[in-house]
N, C-alpha and C. Protein backbone atom coordinates (compact mmCIF):
# COMPACT_ATOMS: atom_id res chain seq x y z
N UNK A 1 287.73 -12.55 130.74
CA UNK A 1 286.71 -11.61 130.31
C UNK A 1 285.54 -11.68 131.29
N UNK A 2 284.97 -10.70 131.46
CA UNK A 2 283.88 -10.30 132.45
C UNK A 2 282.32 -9.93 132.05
N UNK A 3 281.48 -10.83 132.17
CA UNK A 3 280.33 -11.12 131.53
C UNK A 3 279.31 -10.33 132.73
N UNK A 4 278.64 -9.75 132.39
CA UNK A 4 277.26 -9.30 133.20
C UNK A 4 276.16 -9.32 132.50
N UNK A 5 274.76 -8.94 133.37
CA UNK A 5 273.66 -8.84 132.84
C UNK A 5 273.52 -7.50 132.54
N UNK A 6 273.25 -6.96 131.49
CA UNK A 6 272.82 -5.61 130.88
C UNK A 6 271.45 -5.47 131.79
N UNK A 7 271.25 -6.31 131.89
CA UNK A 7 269.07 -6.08 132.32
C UNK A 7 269.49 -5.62 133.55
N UNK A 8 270.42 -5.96 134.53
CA UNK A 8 270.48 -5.65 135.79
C UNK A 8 271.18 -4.57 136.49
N UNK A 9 271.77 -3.60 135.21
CA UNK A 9 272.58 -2.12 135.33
C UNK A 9 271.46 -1.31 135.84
N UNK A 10 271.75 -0.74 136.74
CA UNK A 10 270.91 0.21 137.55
C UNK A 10 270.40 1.27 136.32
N UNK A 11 271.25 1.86 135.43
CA UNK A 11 270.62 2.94 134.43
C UNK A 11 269.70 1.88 133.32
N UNK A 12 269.92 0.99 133.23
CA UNK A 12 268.82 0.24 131.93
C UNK A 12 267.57 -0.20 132.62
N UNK A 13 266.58 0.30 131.50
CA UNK A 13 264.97 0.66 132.16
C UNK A 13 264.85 -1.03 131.64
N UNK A 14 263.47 -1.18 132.55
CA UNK A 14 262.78 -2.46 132.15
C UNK A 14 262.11 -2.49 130.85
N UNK A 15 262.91 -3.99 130.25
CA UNK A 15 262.57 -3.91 128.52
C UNK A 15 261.55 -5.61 128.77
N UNK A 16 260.41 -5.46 128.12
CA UNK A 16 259.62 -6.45 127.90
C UNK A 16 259.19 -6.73 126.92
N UNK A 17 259.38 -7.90 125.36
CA UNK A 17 258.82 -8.40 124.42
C UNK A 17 257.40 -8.61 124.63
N UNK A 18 256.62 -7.41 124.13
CA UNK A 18 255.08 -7.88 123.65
C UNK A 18 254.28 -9.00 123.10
N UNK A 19 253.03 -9.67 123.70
CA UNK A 19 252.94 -10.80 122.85
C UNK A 19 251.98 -10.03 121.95
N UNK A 20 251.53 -10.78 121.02
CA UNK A 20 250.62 -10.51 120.18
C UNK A 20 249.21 -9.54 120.12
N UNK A 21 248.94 -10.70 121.50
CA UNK A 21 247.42 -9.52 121.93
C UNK A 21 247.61 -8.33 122.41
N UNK A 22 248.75 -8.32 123.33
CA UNK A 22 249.19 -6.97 123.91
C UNK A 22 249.44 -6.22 122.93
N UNK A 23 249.98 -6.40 121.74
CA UNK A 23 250.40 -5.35 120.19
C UNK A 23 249.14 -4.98 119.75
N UNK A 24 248.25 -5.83 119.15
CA UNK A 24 246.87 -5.86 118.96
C UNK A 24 246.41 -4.94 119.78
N UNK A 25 246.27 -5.10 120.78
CA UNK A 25 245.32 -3.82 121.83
C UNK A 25 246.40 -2.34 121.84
N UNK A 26 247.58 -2.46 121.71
CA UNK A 26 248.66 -1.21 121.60
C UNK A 26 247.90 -0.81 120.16
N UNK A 27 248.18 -1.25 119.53
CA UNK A 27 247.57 -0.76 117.98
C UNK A 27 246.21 -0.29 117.91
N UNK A 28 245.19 -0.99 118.62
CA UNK A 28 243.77 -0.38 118.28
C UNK A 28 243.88 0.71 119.20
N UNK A 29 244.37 0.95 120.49
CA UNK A 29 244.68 2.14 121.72
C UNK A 29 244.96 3.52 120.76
N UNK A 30 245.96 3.11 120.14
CA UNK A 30 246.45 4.58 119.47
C UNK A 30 246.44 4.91 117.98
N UNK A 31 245.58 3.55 117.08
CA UNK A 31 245.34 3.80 116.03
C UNK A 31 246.65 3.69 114.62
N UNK A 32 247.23 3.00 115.71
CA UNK A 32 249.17 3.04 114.45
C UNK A 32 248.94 1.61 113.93
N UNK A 33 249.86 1.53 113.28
CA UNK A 33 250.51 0.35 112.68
C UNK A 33 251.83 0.34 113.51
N UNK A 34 252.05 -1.11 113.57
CA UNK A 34 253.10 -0.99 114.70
C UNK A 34 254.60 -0.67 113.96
N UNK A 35 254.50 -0.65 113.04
CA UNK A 35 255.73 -0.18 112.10
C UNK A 35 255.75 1.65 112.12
N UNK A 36 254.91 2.22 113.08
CA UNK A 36 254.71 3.13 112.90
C UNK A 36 255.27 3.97 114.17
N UNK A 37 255.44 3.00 115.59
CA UNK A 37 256.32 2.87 116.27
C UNK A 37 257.68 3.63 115.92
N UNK A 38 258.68 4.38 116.80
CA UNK A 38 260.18 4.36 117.08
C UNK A 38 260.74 2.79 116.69
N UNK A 39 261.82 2.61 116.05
CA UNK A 39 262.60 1.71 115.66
C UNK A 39 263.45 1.87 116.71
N UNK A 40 263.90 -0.14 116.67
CA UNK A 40 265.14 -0.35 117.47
C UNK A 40 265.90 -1.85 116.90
N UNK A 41 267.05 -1.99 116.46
CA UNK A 41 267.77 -2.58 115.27
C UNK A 41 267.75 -3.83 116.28
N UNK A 42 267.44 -5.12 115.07
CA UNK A 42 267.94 -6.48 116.00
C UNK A 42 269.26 -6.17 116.65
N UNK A 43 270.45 -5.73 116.16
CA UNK A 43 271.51 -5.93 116.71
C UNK A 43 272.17 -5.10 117.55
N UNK A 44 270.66 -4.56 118.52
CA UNK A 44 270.89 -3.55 119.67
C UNK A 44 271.37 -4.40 120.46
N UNK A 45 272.61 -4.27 121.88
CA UNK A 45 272.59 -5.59 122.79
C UNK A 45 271.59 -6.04 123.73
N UNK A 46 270.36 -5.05 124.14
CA UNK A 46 269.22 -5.59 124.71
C UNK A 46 268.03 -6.39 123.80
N UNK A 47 268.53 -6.11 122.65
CA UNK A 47 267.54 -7.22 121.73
C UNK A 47 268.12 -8.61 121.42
N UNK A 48 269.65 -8.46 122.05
CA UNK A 48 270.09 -9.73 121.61
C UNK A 48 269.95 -10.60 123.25
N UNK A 49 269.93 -9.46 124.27
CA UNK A 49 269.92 -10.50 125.38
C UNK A 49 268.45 -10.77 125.44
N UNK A 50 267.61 -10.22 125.31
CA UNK A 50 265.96 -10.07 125.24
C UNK A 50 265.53 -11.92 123.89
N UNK A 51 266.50 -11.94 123.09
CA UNK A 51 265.89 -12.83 121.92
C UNK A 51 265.03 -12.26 121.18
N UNK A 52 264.53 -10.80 121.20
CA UNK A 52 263.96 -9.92 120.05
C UNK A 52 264.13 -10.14 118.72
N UNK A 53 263.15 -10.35 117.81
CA UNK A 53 263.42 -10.90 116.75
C UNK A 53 262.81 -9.85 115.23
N UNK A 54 262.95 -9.56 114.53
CA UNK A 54 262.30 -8.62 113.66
C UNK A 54 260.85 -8.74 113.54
N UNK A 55 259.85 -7.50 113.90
CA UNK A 55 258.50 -7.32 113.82
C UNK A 55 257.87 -7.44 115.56
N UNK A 56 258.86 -7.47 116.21
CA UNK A 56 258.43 -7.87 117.41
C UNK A 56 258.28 -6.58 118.28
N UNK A 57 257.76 -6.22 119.07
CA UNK A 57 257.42 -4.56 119.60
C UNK A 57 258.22 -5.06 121.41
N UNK A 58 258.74 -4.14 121.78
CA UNK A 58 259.52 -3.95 122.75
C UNK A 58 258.72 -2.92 123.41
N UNK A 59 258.17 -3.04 125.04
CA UNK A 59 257.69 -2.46 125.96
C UNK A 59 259.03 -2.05 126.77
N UNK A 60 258.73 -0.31 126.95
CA UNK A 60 260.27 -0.02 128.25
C UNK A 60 260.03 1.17 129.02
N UNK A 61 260.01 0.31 130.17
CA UNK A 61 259.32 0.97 131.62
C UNK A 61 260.27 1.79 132.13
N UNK A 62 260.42 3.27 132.34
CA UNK A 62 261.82 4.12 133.32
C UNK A 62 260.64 4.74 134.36
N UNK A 63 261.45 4.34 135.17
CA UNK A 63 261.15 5.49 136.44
C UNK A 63 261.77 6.39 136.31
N UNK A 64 260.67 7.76 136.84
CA UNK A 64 261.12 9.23 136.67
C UNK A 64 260.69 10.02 137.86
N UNK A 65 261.55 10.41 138.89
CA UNK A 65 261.14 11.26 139.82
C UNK A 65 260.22 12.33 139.11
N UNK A 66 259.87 12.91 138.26
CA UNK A 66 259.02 13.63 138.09
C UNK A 66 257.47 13.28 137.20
N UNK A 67 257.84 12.13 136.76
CA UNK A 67 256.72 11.60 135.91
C UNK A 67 255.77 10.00 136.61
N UNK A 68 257.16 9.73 137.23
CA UNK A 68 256.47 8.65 138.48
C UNK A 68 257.18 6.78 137.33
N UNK A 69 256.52 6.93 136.29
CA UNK A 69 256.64 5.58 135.48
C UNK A 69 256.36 6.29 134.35
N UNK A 70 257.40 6.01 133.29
CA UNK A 70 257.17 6.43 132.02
C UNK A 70 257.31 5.40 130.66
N UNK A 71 256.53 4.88 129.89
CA UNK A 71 256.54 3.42 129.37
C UNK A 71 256.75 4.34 127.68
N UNK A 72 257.58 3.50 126.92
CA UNK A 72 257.93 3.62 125.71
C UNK A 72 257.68 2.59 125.00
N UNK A 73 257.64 2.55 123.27
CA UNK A 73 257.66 1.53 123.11
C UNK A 73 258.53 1.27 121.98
N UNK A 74 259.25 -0.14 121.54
CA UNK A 74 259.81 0.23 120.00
C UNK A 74 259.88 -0.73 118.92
N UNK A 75 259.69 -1.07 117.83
CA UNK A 75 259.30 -2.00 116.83
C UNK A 75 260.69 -2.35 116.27
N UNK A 76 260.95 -3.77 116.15
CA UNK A 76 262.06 -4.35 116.13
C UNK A 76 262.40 -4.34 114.82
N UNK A 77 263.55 -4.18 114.38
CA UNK A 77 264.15 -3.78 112.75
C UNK A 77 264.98 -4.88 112.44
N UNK A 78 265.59 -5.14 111.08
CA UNK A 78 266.72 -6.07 110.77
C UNK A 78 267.79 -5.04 111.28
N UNK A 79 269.21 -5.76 111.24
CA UNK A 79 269.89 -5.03 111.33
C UNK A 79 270.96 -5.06 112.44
């Protein structure tokens, strides 16, 4: 069987676990609750290679020939 890194597939954007303060300042920036965020299920396979854990907010960076850097974000679910 043939094991790779998901993080290192040319189509998968850069995924980064938020710490605390960084959520904190995401939250006062746009006024949400971070549950208020796009959902993304613990048992996505970038949350399992990531160690994403429920309540935890996921930063994800794509490059876009037309937008230049486009950052998303998504609040971690059971599941």
């Amino acid at each position: 069987m043939v094991k790779f890194d998901i993080l290192k597939h040319e189509l998968v954007p850069k995924f980064t676990i938020l710490s605390k303060e960084e959520v904190e300042a995401l939250r006062q920036t746009y006024g949400i609750r971070k549950e208020h965020l796009p959902w993304i299920r613990k048992s996505d396979p970038i949350c399992k290679v990531l160690g994403a854990k429920p309540g935890d907010v996921l930063k994800i960076e794509r490059n876009s020939e037309v937008a230049g850097k486009s950052i998303a974000y998504r609040y971690v679910v059971p599941g």
